[in-house]
N, C-alpha and C. Protein backbone atom coordinates (compact mmCIF):
# COMPACT_ATOMS: atom_id res chain seq x y z
N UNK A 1 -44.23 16.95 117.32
CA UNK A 1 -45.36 17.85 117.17
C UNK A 1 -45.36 18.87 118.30
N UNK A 2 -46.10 20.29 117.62
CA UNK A 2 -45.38 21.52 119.04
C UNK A 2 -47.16 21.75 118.88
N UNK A 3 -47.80 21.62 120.20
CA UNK A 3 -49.35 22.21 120.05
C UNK A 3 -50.11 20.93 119.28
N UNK A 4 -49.98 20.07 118.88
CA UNK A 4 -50.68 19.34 118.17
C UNK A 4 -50.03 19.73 117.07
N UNK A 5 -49.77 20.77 116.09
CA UNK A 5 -49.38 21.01 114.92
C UNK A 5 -48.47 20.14 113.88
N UNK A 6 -48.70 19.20 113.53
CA UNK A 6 -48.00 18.67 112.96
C UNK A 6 -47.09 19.48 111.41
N UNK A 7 -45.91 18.92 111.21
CA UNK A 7 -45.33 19.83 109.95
C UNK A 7 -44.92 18.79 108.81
N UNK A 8 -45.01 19.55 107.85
CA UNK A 8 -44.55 18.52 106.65
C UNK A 8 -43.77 19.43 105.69
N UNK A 9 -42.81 18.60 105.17
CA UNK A 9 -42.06 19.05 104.18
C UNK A 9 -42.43 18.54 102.36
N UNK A 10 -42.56 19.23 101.65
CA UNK A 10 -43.37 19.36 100.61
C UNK A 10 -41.74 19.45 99.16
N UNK A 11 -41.49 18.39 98.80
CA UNK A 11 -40.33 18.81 97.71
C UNK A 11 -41.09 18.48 96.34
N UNK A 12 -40.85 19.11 95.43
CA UNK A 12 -41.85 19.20 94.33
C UNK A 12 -40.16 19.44 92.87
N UNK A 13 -40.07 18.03 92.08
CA UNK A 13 -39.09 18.81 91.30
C UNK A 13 -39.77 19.26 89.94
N UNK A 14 -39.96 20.65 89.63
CA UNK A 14 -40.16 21.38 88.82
C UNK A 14 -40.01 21.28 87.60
N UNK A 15 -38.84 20.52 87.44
CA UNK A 15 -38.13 20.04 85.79
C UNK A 15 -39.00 18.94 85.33
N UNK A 16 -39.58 18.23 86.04
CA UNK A 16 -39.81 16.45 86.03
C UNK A 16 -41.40 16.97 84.68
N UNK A 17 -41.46 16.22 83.88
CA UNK A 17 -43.35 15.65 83.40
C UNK A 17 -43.89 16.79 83.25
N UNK A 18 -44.98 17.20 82.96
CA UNK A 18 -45.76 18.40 82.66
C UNK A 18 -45.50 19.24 83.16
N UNK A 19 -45.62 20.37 82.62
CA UNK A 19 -45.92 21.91 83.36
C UNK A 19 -46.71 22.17 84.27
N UNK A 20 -46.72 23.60 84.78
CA UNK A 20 -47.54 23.65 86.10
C UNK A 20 -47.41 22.72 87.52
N UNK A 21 -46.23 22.53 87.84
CA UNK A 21 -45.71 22.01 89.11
C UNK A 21 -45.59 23.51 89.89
N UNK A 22 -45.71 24.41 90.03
CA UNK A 22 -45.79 25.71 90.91
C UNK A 22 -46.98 25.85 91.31
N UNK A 23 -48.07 25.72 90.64
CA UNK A 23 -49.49 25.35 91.04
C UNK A 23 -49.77 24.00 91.67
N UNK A 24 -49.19 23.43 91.42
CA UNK A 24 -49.54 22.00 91.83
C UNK A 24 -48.95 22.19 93.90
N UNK A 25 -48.14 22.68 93.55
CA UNK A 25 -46.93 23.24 94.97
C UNK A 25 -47.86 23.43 95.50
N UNK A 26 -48.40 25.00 95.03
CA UNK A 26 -49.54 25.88 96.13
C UNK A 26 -50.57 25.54 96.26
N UNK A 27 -50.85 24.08 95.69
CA UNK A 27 -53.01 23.47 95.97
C UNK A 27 -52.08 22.74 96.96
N UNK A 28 -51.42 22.04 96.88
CA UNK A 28 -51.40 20.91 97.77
C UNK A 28 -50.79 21.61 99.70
N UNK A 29 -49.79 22.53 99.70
CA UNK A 29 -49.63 23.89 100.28
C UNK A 29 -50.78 23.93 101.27
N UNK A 30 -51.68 24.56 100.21
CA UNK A 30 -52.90 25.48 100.51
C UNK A 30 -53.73 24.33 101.80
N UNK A 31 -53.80 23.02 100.92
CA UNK A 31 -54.89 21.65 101.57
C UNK A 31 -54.50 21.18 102.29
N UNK A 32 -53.11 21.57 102.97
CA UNK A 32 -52.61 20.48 103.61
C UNK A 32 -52.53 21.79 105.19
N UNK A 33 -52.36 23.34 104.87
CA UNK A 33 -52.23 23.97 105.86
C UNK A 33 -53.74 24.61 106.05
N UNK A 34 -55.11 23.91 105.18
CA UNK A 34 -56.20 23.85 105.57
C UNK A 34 -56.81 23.13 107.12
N UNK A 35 -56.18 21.84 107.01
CA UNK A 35 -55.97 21.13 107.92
C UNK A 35 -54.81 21.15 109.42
N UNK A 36 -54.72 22.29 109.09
CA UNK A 36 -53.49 22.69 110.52
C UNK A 36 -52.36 21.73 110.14
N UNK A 37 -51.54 21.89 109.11
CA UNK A 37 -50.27 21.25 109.09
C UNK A 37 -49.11 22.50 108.64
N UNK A 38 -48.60 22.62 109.69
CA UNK A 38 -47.64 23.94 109.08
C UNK A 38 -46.51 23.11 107.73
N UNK A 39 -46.47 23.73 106.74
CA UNK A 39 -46.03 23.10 105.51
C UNK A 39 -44.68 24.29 105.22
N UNK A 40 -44.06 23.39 104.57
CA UNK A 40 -42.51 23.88 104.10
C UNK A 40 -42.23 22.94 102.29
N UNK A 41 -42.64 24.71 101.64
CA UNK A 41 -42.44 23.90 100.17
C UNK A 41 -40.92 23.94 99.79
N UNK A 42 -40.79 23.46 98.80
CA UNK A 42 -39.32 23.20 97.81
C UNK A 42 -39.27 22.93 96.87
N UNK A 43 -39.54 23.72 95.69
CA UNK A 43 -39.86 23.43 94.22
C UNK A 43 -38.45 23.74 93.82
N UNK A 44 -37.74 22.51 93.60
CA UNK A 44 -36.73 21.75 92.99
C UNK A 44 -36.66 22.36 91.26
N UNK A 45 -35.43 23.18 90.96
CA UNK A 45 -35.59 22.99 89.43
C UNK A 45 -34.07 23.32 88.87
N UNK A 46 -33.20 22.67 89.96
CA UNK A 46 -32.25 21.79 89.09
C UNK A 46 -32.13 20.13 89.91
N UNK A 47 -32.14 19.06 89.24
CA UNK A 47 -32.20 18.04 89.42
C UNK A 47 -31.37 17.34 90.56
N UNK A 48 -30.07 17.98 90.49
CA UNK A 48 -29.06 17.53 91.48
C UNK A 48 -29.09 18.35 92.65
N UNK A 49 -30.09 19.25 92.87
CA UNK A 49 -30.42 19.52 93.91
C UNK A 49 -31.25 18.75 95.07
N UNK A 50 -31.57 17.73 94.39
CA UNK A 50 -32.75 17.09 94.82
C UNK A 50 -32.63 15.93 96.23
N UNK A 51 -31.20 15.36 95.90
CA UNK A 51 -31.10 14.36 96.73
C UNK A 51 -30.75 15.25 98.26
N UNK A 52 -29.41 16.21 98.30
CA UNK A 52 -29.40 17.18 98.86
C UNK A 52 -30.54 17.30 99.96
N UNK A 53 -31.94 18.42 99.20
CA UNK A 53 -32.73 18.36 99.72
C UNK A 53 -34.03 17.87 100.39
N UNK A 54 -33.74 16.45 99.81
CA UNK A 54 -34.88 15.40 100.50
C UNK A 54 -33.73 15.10 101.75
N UNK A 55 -32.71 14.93 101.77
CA UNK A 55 -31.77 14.70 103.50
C UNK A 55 -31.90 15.04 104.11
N UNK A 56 -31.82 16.50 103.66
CA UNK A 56 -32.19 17.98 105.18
C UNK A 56 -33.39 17.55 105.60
N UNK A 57 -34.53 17.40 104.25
CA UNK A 57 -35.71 17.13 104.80
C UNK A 57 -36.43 16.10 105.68
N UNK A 58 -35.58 15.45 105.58
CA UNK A 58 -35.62 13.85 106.23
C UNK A 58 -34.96 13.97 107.90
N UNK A 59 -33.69 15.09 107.65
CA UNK A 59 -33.05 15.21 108.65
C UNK A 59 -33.93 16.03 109.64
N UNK A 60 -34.43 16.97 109.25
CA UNK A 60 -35.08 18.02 109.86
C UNK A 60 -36.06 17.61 111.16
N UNK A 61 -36.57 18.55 111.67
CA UNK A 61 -38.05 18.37 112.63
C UNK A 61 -39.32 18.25 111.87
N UNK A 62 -39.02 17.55 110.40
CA UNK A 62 -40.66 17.16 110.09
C UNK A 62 -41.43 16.32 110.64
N UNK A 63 -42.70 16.20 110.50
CA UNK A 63 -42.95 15.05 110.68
C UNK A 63 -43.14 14.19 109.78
N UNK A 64 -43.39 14.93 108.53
CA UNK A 64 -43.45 13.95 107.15
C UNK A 64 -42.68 14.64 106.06
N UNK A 65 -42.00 13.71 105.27
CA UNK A 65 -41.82 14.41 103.70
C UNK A 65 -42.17 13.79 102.62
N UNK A 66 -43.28 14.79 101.60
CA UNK A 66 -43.81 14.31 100.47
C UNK A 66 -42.73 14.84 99.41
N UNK A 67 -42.43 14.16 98.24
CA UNK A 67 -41.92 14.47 97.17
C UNK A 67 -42.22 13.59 96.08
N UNK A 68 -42.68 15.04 95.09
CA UNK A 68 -43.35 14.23 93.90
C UNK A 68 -42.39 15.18 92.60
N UNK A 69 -43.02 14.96 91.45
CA UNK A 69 -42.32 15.55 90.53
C UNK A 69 -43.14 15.90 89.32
């Protein structure tokens, strides 16, 4: 954490279950950098991209990673 700021990484795969996962991206986005969390989205929409980018994300300086679909 830099300042208190905590960060989170946000992977969202796009292809997965209902429509409207781009909205779903930017509420959760929006609520989470309401609360002082600097956020980093990733709306996933080819599938085999996915494992890929949950690593980096894992690898990275987050402090958390959510991924839903």
């Amino acid at each position: 954490m830099v300042n208190g700021a905590q960060r989170v990484e946000v992977i969202v795969n796009a292809g997965s279950g209902t429509p409207g996962k781009e909205t779903a991206a930017a509420r959760a986005s929006e609520y989470l950098a309401s609360h002082g969390i600097d956020v980093r989205v990733h709306l996933i929409r080819n599938p085999h991209e996915l494992p890929a980018t949950v690593a980096r994300a894992g690898a990275g300086d987050a402090d958390g990673v959510v991924v839903g679909g």
